[in-house]
C-alpha atoms as a PDB file:
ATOM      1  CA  UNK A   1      23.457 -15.847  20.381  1.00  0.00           C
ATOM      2  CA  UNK A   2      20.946 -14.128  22.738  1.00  0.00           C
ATOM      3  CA  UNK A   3      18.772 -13.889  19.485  1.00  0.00           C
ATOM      4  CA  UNK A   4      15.971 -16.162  21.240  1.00  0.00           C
ATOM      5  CA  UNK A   5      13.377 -13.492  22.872  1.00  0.00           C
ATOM      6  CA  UNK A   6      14.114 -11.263  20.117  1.00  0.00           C
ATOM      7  CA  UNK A   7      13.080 -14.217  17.310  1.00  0.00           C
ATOM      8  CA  UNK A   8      10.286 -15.811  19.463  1.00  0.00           C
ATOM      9  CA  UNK A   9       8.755 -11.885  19.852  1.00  0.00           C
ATOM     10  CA  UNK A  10       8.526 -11.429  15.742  1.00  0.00           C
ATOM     11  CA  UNK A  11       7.418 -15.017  15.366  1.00  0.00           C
ATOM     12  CA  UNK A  12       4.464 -13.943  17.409  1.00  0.00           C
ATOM     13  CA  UNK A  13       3.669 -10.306  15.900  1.00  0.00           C
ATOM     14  CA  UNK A  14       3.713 -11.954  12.395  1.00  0.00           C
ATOM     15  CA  UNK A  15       1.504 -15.104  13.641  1.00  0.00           C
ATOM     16  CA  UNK A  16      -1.201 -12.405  14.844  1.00  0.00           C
ATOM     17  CA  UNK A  17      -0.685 -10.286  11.435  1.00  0.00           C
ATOM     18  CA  UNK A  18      -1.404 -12.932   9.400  1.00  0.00           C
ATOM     19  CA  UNK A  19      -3.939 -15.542  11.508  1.00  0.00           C
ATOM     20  CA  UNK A  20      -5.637 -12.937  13.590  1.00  0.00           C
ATOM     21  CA  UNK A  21      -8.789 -11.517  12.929  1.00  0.00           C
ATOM     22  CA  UNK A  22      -9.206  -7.987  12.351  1.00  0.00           C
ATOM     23  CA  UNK A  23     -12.162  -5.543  11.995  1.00  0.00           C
ATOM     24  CA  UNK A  24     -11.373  -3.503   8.869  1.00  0.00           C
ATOM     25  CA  UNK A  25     -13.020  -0.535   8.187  1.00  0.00           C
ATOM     26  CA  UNK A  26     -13.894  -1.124   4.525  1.00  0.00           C
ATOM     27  CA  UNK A  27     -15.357   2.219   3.738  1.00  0.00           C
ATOM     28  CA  UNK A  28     -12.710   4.364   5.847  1.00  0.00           C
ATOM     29  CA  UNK A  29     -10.322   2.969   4.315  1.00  0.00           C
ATOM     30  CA  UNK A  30     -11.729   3.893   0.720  1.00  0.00           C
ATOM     31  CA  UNK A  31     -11.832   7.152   1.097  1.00  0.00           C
ATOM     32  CA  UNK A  32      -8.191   7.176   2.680  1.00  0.00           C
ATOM     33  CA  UNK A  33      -7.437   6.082  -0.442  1.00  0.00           C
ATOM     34  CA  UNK A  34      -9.569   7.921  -2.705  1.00  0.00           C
ATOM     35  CA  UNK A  35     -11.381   5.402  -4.701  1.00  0.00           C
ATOM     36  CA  UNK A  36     -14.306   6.840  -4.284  1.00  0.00           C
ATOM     37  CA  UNK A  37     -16.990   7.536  -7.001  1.00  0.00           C
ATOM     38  CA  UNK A  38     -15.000   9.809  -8.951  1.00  0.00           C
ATOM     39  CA  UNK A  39     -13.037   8.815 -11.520  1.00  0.00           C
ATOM     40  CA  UNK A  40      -9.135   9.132 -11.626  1.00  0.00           C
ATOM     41  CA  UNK A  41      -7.790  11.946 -13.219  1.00  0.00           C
ATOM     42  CA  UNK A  42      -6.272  11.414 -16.822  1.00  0.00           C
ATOM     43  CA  UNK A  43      -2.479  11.877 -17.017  1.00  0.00           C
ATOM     44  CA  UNK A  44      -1.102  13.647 -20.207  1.00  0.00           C
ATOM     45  CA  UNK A  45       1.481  11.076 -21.756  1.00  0.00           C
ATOM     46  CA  UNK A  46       4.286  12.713 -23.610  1.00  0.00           C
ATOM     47  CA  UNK A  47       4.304  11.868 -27.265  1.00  0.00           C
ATOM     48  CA  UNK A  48       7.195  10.253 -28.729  1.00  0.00           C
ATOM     49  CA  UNK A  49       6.994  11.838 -32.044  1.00  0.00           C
ATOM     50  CA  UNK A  50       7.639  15.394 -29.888  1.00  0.00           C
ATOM     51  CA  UNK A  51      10.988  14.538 -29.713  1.00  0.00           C
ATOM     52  CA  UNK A  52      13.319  14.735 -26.617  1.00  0.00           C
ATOM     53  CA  UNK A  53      12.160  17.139 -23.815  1.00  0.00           C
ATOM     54  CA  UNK A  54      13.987  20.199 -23.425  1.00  0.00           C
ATOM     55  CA  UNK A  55      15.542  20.809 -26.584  1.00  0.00           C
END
């Protein structure tokens, strides 16, 4: 017991996080995350016909 406050209190953060309207900062947040105009950089993949790394 004595869970009540505690409960009601999350109920409410997670009723604003998902009904409540927020002002999102579409282009900030695209170049936080770097998809901006330049492409990704290409990863090497290993080739399986190498064999196992290391020996």
């Amino acid at each position: 017991m004595g869970r009540g406050r505690a409960k009601a209190k999350q109920t409410k953060v997670a009723r604003e996080l998902k009904y409540g309207t927020h002002d999102i900062d579409l282009e900030r947040l695209r170049r936080e995350l770097g998809s901006g105009d330049e492409p990704a950089p290409e990863v090497e993949a290993d080739d399986p016909a190498d064999g196992p790394a290391g020996r």
